[in-house]
N, C-alpha and C. Protein backbone atom coordinates (compact mmCIF):
# COMPACT_ATOMS: atom_id res chain seq x y z
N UNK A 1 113.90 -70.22 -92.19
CA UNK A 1 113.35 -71.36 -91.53
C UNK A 1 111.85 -71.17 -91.30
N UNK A 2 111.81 -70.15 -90.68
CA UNK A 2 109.97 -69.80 -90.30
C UNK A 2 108.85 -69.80 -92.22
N UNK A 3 109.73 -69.42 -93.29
CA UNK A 3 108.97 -69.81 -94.43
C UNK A 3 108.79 -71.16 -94.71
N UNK A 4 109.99 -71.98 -94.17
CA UNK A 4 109.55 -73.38 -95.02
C UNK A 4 108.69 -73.71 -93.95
N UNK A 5 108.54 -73.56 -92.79
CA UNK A 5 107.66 -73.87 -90.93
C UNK A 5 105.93 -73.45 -91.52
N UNK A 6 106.01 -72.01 -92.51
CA UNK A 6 104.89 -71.51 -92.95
C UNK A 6 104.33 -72.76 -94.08
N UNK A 7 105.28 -73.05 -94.74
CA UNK A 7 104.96 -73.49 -95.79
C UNK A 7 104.27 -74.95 -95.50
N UNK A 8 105.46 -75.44 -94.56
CA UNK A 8 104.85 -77.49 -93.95
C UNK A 8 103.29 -77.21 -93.52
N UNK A 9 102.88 -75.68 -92.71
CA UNK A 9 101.83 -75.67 -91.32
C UNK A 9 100.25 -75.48 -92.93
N UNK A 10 100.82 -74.94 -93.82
CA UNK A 10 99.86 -74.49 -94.95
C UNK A 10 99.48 -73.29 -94.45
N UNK A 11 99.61 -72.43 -93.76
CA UNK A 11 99.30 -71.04 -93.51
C UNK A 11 100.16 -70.18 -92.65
N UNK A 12 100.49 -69.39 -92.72
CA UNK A 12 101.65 -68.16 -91.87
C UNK A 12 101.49 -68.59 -90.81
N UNK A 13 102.67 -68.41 -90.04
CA UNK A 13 102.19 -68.89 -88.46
C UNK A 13 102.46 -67.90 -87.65
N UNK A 14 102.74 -66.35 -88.22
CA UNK A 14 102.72 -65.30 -87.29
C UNK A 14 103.81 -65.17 -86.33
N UNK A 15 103.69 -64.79 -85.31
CA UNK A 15 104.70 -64.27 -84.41
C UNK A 15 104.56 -65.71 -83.56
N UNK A 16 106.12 -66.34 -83.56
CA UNK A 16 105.94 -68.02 -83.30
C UNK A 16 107.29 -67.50 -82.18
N UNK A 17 107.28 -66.69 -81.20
CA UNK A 17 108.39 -66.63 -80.41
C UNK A 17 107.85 -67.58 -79.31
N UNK A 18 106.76 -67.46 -78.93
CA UNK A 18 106.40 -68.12 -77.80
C UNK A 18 106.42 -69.52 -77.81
N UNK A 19 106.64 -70.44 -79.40
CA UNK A 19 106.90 -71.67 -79.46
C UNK A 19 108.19 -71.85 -78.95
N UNK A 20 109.23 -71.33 -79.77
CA UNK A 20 110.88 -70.63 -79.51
C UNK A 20 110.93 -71.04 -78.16
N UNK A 21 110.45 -70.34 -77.34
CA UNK A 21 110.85 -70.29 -75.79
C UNK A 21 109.91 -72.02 -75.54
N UNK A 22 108.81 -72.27 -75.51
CA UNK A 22 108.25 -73.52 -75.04
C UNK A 22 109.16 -74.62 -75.42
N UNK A 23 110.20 -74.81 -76.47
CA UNK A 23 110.85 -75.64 -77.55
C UNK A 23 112.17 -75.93 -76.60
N UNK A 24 112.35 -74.53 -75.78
CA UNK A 24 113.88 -74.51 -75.56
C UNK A 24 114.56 -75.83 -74.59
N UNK A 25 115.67 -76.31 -74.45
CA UNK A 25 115.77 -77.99 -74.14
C UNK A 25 115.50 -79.04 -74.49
N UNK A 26 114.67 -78.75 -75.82
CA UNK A 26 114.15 -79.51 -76.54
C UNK A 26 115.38 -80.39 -77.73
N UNK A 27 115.14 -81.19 -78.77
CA UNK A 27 115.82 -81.12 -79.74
C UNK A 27 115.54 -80.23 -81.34
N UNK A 28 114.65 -79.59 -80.75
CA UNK A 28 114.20 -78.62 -81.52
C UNK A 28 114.59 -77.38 -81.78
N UNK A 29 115.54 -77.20 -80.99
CA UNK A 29 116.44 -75.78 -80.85
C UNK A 29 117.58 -76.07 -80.39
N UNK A 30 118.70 -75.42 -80.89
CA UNK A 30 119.99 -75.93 -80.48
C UNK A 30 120.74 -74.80 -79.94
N UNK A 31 121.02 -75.16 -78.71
CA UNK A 31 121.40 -73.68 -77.83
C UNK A 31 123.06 -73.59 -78.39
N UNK A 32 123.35 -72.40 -78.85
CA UNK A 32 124.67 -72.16 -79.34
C UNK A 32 125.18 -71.81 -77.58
N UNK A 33 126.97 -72.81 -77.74
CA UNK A 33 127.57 -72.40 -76.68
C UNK A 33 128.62 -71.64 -77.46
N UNK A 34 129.48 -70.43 -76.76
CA UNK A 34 130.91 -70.32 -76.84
C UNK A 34 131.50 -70.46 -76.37
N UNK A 35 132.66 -70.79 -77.79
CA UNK A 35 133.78 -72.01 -77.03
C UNK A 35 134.69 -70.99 -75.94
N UNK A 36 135.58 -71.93 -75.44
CA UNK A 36 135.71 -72.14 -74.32
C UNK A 36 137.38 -70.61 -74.48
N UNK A 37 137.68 -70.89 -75.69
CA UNK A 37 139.06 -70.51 -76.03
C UNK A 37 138.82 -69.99 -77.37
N UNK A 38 139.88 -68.38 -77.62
CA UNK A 38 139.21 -67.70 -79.01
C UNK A 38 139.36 -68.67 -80.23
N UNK A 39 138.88 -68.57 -81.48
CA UNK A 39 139.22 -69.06 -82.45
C UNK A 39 140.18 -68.44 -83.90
N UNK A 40 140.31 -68.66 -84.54
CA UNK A 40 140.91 -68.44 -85.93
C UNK A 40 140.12 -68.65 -87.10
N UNK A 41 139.87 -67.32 -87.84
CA UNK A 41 139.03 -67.39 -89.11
C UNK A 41 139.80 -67.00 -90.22
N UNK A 42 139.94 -67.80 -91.38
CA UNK A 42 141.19 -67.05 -92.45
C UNK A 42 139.96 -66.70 -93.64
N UNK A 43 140.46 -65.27 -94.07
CA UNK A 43 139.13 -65.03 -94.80
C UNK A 43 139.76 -64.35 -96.16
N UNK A 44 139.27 -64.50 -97.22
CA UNK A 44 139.62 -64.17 -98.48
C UNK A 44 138.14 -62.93 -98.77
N UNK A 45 138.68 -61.62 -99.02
CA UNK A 45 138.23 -60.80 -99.18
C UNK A 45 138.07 -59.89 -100.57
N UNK A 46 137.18 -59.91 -101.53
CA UNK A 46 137.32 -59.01 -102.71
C UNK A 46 138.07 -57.60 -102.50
N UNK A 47 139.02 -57.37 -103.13
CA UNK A 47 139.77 -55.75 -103.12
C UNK A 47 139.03 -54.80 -103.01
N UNK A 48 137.79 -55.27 -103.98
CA UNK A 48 136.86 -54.30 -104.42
C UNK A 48 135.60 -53.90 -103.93
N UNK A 49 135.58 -55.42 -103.23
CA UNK A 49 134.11 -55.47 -102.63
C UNK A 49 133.34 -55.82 -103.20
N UNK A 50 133.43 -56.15 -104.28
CA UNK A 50 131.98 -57.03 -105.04
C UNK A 50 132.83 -58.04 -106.15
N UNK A 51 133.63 -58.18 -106.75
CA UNK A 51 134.27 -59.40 -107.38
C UNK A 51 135.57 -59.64 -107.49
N UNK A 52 136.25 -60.51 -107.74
CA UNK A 52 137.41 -61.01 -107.84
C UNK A 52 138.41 -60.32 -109.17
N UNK A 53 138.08 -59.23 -109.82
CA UNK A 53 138.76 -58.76 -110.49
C UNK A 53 139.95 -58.06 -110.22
N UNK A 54 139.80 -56.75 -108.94
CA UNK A 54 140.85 -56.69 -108.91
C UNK A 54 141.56 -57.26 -107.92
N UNK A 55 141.43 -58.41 -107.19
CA UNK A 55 142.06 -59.19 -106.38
C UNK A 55 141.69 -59.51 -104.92
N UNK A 56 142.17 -60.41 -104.34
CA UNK A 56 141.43 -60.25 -102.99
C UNK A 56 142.97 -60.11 -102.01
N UNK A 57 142.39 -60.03 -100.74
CA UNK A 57 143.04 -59.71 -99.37
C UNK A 57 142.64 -60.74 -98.77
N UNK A 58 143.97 -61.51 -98.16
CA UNK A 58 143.50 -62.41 -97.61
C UNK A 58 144.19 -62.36 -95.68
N UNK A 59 143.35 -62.41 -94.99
CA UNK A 59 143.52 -62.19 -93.92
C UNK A 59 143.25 -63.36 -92.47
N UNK A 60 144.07 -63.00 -91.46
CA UNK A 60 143.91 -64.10 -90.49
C UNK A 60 143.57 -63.30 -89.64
N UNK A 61 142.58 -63.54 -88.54
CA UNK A 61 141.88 -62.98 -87.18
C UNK A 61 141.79 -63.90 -86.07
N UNK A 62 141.97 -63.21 -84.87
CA UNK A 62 141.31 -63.90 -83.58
C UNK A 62 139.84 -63.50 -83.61
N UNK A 63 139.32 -64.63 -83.48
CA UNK A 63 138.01 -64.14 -82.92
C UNK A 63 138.08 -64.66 -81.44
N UNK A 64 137.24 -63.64 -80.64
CA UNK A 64 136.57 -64.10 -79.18
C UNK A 64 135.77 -63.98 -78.88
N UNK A 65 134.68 -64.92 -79.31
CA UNK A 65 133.65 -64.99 -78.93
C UNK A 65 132.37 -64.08 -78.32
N UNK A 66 132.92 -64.40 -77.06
CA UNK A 66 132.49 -63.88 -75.88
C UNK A 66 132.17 -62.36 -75.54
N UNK A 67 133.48 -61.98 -76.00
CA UNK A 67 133.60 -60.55 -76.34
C UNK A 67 132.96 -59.48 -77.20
N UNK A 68 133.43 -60.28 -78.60
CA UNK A 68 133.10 -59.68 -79.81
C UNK A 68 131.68 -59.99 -80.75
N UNK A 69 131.57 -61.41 -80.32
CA UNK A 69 130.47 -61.73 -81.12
C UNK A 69 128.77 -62.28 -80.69
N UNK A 70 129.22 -63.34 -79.45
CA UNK A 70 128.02 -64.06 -79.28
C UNK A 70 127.49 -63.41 -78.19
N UNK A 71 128.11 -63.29 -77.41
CA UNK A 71 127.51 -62.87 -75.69
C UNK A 71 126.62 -63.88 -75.31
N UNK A 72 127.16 -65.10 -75.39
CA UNK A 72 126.52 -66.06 -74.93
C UNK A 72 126.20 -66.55 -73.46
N UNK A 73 125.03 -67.31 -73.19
CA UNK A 73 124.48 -67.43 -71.65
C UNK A 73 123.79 -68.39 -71.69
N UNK A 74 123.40 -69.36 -71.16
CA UNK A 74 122.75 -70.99 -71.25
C UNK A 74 121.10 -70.08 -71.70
N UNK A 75 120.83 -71.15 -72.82
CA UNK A 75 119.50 -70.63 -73.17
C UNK A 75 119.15 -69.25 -74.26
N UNK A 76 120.13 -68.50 -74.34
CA UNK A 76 120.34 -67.37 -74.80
C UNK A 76 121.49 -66.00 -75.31
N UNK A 77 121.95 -66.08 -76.42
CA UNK A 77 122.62 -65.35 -77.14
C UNK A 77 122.34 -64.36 -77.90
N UNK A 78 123.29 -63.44 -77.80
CA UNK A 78 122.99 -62.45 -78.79
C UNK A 78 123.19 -62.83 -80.49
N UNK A 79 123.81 -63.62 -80.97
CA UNK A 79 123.26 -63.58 -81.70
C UNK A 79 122.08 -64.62 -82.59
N UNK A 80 121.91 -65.75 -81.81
CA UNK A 80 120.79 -66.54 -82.40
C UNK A 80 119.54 -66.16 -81.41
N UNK A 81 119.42 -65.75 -80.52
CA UNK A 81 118.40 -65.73 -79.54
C UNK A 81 118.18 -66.83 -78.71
N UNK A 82 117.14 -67.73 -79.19
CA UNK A 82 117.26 -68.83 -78.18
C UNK A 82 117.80 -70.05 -78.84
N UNK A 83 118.34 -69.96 -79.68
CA UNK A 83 119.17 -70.68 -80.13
C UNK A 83 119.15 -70.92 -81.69
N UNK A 84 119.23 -71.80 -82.72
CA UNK A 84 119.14 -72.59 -84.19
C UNK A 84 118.13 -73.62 -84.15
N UNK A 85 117.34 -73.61 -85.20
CA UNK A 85 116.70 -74.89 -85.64
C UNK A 85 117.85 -76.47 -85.32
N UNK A 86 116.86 -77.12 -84.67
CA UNK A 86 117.26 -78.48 -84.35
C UNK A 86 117.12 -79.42 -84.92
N UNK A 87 117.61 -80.70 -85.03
CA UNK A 87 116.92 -81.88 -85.33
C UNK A 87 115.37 -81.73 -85.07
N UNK A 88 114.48 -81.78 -84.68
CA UNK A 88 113.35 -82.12 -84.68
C UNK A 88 112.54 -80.28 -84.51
N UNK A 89 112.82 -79.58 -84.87
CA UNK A 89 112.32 -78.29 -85.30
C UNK A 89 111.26 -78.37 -86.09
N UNK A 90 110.94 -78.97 -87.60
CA UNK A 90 109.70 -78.72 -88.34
C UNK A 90 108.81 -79.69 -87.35
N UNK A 91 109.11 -80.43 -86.92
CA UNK A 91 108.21 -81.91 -86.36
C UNK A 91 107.52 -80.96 -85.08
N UNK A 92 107.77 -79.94 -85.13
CA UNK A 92 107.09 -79.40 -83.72
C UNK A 92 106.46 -78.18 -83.99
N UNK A 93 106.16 -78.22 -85.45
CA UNK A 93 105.14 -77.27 -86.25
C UNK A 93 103.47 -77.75 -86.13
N UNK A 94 103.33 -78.82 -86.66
CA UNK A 94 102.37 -79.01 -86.93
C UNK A 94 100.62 -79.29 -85.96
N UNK A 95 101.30 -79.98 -84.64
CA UNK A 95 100.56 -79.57 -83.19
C UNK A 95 100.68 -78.33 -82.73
N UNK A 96 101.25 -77.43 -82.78
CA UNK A 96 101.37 -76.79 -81.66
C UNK A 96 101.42 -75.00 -82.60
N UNK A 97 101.49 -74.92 -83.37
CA UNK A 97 101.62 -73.71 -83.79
C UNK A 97 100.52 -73.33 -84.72
C-alpha cells in the first residue's frame, strides 16, 4: 500500500506512521475488530510444501482470535497495527504527507 501511496504522492513518503495515527477514526483506516466468538478455517495444504504433486492435507481448525492471533484493542492490534487501508486512504496522501 505505502508503494502505490509513494507512487500517487510522486516521491517516497518515508516513515508515514505519524499519518497512521492522525488518520485513525477516520475512513481512512479500518480498525480490525475480533469477533466476538472463535471461527473455522478449512485449509488445503501441499504434502510437500511447495506443489500439488504429491497431494494435499486437508484440515479443519478453531481459530480464536483473541488468543492466538489478533490481540485486538479499539484502535490497535497486533496484527495490523492501527488498523488496514480504508475507503478513503490514498485521498489522504496527497495534503498531508
Amino acid at each position: 500500500m505505502q508503494a502505490i501511496a509513494n507512487q500517487k504522492a510522486h516521491h517516497p513518503l518515508g516513515f508515514v506512521n505519524p499519518l497512521y495515527y492522525r488518520e485513525l477514526g477516520t475512513s481512512a483506516l479500518n480498525d480490525i475488530k475480533a469477533p466476538r466468538t472463535p471461527l473455522y478455517e478449512a485449509r488445503a495444504n501441499y504434502v510437500n510444501g511447495v506443489d500439488a504433486t504429491d497431494g494435499r492435507a486437508y484440515i479443519l481448525r478453531q481459530v480464536d482470535v483473541q488468543t492466538t492471533t489478533i490481540h485486538s484493542t479499539p484502535g490497535y492490534d497486533a496484527e495490523t497495527g492501527v488498523g488496514v487501508p480504508g475507503e478513503k486512504f490514498f485521498s489522504a496522501v496527497p495534503g498531508r504527507w
